[in-house]
C-alpha atoms as a PDB file:
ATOM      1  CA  UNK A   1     -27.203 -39.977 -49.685  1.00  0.00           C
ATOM      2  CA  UNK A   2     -28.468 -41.664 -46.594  1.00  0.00           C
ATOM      3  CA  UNK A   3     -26.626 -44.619 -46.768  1.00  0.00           C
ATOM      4  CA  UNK A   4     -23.483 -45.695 -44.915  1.00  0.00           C
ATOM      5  CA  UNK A   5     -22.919 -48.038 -46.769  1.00  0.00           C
ATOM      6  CA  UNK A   6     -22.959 -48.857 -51.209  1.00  0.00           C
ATOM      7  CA  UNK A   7     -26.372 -49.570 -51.915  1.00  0.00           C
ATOM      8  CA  UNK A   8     -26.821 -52.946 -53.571  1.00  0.00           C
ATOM      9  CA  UNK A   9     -28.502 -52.480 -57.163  1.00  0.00           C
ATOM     10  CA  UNK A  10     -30.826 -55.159 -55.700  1.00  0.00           C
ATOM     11  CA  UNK A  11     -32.087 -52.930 -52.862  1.00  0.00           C
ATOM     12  CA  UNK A  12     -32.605 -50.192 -54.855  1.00  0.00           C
ATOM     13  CA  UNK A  13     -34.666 -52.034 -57.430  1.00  0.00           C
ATOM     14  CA  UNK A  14     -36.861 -53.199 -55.054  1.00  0.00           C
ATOM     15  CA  UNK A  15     -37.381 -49.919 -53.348  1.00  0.00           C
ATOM     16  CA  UNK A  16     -38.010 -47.771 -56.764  1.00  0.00           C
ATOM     17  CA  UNK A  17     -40.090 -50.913 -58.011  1.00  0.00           C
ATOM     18  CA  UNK A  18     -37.932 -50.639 -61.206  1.00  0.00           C
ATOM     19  CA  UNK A  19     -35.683 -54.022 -62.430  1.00  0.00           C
ATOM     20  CA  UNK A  20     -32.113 -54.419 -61.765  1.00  0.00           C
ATOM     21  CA  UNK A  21     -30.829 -53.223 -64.854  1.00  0.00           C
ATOM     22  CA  UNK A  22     -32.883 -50.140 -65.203  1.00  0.00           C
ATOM     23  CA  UNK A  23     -31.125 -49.365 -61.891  1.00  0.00           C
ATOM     24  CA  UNK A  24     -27.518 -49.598 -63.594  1.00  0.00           C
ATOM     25  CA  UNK A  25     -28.843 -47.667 -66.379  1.00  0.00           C
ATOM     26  CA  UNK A  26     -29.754 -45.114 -64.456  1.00  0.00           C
ATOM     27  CA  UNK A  27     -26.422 -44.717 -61.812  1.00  0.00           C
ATOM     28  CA  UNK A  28     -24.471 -45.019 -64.915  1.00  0.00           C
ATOM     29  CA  UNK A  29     -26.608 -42.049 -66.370  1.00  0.00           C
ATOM     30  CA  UNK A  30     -26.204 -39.819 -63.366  1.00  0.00           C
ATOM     31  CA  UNK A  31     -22.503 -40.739 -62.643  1.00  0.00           C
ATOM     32  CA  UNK A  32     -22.104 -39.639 -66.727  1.00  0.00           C
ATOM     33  CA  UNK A  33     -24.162 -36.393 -66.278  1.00  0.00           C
ATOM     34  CA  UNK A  34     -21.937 -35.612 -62.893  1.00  0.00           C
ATOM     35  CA  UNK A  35     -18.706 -35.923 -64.505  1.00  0.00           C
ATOM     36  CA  UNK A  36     -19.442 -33.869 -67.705  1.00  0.00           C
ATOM     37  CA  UNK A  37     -21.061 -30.891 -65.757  1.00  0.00           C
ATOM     38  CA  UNK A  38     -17.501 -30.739 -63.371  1.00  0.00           C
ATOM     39  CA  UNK A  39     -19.098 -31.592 -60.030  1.00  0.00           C
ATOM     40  CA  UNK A  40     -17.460 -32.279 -57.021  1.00  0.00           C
ATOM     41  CA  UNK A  41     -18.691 -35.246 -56.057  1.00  0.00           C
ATOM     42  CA  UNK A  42     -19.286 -38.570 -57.821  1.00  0.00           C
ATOM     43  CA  UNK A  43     -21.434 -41.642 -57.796  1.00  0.00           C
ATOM     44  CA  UNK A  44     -19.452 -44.801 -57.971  1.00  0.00           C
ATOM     45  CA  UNK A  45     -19.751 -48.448 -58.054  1.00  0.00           C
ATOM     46  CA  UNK A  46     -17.674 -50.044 -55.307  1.00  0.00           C
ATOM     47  CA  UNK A  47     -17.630 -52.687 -53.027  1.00  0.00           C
ATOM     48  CA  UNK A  48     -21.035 -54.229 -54.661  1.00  0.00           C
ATOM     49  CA  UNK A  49     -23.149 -51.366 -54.594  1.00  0.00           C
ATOM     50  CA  UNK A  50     -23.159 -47.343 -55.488  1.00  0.00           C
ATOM     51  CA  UNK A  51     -22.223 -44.613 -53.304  1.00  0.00           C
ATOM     52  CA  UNK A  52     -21.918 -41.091 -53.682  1.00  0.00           C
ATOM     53  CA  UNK A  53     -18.301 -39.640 -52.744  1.00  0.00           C
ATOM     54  CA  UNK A  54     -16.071 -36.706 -53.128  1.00  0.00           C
ATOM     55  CA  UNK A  55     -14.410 -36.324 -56.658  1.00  0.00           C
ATOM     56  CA  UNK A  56     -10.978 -37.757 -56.941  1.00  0.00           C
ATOM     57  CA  UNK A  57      -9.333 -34.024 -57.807  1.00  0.00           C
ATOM     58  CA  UNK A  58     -10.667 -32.819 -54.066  1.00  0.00           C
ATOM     59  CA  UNK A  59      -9.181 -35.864 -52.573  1.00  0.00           C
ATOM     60  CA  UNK A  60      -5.967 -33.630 -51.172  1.00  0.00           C
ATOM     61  CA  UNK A  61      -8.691 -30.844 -49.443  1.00  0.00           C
ATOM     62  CA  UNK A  62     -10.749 -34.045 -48.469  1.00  0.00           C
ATOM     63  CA  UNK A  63      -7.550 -35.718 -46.531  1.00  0.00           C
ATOM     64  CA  UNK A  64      -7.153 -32.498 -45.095  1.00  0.00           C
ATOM     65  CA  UNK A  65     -10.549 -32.165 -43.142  1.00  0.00           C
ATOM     66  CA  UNK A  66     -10.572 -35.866 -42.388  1.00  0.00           C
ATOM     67  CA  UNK A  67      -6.986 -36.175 -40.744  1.00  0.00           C
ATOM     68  CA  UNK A  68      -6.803 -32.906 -39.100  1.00  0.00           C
ATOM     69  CA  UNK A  69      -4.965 -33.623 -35.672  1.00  0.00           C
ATOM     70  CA  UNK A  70      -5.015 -37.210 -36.365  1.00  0.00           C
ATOM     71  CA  UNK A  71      -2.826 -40.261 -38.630  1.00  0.00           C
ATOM     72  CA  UNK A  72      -5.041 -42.575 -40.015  1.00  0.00           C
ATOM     73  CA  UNK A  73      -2.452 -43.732 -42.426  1.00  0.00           C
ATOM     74  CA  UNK A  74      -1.677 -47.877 -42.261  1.00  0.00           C
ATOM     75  CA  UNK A  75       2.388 -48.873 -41.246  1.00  0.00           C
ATOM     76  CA  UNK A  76       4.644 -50.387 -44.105  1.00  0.00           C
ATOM     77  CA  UNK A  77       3.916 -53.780 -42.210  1.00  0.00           C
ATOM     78  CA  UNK A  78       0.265 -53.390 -42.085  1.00  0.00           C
ATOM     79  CA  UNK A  79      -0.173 -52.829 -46.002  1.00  0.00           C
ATOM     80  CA  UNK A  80       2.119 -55.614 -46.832  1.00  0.00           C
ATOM     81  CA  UNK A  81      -0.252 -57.765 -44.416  1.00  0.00           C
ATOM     82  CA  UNK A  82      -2.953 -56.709 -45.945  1.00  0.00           C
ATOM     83  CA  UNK A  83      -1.680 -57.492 -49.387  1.00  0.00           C
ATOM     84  CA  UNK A  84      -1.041 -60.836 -48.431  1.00  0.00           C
ATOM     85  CA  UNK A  85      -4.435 -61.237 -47.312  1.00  0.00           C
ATOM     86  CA  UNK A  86      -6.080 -59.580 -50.030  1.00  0.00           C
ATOM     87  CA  UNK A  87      -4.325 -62.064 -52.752  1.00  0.00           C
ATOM     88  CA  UNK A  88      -4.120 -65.363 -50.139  1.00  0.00           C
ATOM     89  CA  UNK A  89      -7.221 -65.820 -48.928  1.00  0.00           C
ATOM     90  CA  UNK A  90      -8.592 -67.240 -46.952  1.00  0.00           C
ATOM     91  CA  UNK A  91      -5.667 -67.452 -45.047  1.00  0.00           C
ATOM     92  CA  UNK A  92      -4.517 -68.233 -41.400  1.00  0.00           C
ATOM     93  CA  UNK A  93      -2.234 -65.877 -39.135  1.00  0.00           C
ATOM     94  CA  UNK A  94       0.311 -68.532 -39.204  1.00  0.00           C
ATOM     95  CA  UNK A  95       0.614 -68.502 -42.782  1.00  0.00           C
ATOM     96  CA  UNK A  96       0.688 -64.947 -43.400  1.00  0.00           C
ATOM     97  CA  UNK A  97       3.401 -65.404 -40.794  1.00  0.00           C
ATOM     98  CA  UNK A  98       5.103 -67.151 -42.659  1.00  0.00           C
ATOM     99  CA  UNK A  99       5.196 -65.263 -46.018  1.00  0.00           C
ATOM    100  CA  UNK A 100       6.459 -62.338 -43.931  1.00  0.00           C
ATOM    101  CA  UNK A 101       8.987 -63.854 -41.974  1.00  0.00           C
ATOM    102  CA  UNK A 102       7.804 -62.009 -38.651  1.00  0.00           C
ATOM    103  CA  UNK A 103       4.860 -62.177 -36.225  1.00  0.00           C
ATOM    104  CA  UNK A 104       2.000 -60.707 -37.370  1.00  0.00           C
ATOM    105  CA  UNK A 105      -0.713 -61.069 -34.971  1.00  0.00           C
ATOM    106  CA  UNK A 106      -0.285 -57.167 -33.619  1.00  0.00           C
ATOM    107  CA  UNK A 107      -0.567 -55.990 -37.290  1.00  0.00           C
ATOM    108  CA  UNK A 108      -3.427 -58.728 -38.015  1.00  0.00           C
ATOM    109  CA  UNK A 109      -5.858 -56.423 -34.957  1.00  0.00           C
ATOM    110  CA  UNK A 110      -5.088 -53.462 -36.319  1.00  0.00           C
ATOM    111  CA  UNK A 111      -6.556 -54.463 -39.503  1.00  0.00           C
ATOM    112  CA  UNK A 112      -8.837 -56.069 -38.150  1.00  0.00           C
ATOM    113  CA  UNK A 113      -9.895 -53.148 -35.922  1.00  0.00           C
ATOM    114  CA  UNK A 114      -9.544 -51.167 -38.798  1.00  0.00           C
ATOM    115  CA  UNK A 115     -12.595 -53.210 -40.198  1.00  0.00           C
ATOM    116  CA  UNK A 116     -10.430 -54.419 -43.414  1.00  0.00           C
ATOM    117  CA  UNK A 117      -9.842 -57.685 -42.509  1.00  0.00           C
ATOM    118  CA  UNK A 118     -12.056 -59.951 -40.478  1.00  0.00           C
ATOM    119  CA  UNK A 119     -12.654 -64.127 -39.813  1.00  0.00           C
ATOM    120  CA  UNK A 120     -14.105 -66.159 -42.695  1.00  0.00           C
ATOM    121  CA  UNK A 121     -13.978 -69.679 -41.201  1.00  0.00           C
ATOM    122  CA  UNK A 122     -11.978 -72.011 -40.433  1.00  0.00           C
ATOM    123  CA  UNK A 123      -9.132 -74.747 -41.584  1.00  0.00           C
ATOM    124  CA  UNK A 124     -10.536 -78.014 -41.770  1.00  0.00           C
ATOM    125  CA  UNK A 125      -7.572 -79.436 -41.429  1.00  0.00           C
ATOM    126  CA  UNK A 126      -5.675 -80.044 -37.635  1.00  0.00           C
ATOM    127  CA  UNK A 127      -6.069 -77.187 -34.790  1.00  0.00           C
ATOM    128  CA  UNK A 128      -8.827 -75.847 -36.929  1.00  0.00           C
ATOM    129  CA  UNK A 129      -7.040 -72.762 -37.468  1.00  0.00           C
ATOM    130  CA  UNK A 130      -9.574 -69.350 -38.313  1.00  0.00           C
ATOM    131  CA  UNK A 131      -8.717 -68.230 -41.472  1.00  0.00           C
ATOM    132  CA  UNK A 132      -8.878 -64.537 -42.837  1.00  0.00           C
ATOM    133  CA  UNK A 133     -10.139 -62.718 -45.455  1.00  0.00           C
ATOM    134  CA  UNK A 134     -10.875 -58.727 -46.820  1.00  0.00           C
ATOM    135  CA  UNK A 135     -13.913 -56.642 -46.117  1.00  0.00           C
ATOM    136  CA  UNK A 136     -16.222 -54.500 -48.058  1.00  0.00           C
ATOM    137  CA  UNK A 137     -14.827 -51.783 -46.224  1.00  0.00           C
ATOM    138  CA  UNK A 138     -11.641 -52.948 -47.364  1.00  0.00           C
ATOM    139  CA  UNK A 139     -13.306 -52.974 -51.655  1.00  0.00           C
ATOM    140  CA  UNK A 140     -14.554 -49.380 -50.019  1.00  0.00           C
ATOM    141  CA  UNK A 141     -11.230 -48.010 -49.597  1.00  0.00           C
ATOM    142  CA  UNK A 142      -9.246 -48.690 -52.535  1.00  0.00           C
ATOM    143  CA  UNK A 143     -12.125 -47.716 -54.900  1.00  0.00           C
ATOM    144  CA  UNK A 144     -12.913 -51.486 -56.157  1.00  0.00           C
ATOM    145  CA  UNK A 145     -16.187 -53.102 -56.670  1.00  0.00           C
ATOM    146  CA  UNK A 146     -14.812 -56.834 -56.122  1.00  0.00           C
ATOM    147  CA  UNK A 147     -11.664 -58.685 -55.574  1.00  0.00           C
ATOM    148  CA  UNK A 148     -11.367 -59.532 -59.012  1.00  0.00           C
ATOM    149  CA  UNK A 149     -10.355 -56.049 -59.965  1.00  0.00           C
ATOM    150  CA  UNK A 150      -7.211 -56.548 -57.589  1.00  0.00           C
ATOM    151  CA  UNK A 151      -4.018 -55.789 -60.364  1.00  0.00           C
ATOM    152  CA  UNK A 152      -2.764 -59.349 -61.224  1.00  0.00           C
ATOM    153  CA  UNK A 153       0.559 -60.362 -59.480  1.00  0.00           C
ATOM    154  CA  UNK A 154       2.166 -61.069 -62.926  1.00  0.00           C
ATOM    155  CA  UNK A 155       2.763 -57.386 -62.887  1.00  0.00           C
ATOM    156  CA  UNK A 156       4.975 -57.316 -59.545  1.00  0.00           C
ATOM    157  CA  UNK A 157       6.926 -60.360 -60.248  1.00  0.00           C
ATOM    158  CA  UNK A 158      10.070 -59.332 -61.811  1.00  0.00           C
ATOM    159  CA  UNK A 159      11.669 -60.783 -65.305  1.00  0.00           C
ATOM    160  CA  UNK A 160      13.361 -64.038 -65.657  1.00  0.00           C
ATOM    161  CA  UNK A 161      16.291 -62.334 -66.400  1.00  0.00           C
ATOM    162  CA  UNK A 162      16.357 -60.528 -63.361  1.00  0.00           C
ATOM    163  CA  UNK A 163      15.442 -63.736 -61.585  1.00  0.00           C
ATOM    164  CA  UNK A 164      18.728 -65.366 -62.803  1.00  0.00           C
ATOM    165  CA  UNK A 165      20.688 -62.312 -62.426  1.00  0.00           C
ATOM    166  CA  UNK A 166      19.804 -62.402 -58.855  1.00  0.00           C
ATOM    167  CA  UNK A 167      20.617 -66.291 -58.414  1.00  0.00           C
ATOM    168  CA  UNK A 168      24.004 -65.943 -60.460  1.00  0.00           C
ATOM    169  CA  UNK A 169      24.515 -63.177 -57.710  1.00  0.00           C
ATOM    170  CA  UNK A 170      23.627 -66.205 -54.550  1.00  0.00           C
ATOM    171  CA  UNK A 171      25.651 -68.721 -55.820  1.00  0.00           C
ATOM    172  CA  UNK A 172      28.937 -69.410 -54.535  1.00  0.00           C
ATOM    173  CA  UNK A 173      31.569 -69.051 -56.234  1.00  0.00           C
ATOM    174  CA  UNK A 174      33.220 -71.688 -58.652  1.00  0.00           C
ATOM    175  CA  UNK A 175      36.221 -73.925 -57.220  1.00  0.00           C
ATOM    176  CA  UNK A 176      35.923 -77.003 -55.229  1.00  0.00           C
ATOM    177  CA  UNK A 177      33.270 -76.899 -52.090  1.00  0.00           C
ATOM    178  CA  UNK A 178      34.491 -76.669 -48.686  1.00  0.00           C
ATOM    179  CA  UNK A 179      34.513 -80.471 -48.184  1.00  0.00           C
ATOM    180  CA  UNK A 180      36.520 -81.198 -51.252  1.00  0.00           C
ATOM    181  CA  UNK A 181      38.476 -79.065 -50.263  1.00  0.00           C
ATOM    182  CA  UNK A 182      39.380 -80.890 -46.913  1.00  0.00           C
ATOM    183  CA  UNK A 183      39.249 -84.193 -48.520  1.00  0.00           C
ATOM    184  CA  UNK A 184      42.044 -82.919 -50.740  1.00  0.00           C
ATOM    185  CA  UNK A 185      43.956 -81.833 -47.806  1.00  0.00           C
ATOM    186  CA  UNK A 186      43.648 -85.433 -45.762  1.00  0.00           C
ATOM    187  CA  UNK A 187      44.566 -87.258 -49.293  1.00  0.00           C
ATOM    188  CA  UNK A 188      47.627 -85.082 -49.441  1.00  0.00           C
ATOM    189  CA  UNK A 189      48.905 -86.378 -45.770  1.00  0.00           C
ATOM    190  CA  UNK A 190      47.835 -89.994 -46.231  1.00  0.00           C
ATOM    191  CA  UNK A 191      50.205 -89.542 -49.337  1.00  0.00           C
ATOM    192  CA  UNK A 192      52.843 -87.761 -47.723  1.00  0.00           C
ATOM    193  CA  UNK A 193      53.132 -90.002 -44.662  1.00  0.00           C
ATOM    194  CA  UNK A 194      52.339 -87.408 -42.133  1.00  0.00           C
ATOM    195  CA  UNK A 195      50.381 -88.559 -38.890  1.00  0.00           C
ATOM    196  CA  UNK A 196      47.992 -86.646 -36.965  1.00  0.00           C
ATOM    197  CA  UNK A 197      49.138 -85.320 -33.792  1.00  0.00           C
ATOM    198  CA  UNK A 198      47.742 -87.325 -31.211  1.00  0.00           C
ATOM    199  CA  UNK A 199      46.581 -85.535 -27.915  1.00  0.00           C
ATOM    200  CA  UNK A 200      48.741 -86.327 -24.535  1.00  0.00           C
ATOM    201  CA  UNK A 201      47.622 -89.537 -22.097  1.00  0.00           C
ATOM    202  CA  UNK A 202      47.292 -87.009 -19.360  1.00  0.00           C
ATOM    203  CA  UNK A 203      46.390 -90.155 -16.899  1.00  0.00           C
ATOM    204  CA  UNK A 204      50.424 -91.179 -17.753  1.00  0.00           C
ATOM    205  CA  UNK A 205      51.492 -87.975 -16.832  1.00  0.00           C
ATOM    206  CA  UNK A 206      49.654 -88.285 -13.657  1.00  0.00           C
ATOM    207  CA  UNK A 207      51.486 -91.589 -13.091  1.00  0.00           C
END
């Protein structure tokens, strides 16, 4: 209850002098006994460790005491960088800039002042470019004990029939291309015998 942070199961092994499993035995025991008997509050694995926090149902009188007379909610353009973070990392500003389509490097401080982003290393490769990467606070927040828990992004990618239905609706439509089209044209005055105008010697007219 003192803790900041989630408590490793490590820590807390060596502090009750128990093992590591008896630990998980144990959290998994009390988070059990805490749901059945209807508390309010819950202890969780997240982000590595276990925490105590409000119960999910209290969330709405929880956001209410929390963001009284303030907005801590994240822009449209800072979850979507986040996203790209979460599932691209390590990754460089430039190349989340470049999934988006826009600059990023106002959103990328927020986060990062946020505490759910922060620098990982960097690219080996030329300019040695810091790459990017999620926080625990970041696992914290969404109520996940590791990346791997992230929903696969098989789910968001839509059908192959809506794929082609969306390319059918790109593609131009059928008929000769623009430049067929004007080679037709050119073959159709060679054949007739016309001549293209010529443009006036202005220098004769000077004359």
């Amino acid at each position: 209850m003192v803790a900041e942070i989630p408590v490793e199961p490590q820590l807390l092994a060596q502090l009750l002098e128990v093992s590591v499993a008896r630990v998980a035995e144990i959290c998994h025991e009390l988070a059990a006994e805490y749901e059945a008997t209807d508390r309010g509050f819950t202890l969780v694995q997240v982000a590595g460790g276990w925490r105590f926090q409000s119960h999910p149902d209290l969330a709405p009188y929880v956001e209410r005491f929390v963001l009284e007379g303030q907005s801590a909610r994240l822009s449209g353009a800072a979850l979507e960088t986040l996203a790209i973070v979460a599932y691209k990392q390590p990754v460089s500003r430039a190349q989340v800039a470049a999934i988006r389509g826009v600059d990023v490097d106002g959103v990328m401080r927020t986060l990062q002042q946020r505490g759910f982003i922060g620098e990982v290393g960097k690219d080996p490769g030329p300019g040695q470019a810091i790459l990017f990467g999620t926080t625990d606070r970041f696992l914290e927040r969404i109520g996940i004990n590791s990346l791997d828990e992230l929903p696969p992004l098989a789910e968001f990618v839509p059908g192959a029939d809506v794929v082609e239905h969306l390319e059918m609706g790109l593609r131009p439509p059928p008929g000769p291309s623009l430049g067929q089209q004007l080679d037709e044209l050119e073959a159709q005055d060679t054949a007739s015998g016309a001549r293209p105008v010529e443009p006036p010697d202005l220098d004769a007219e000077d004359e």
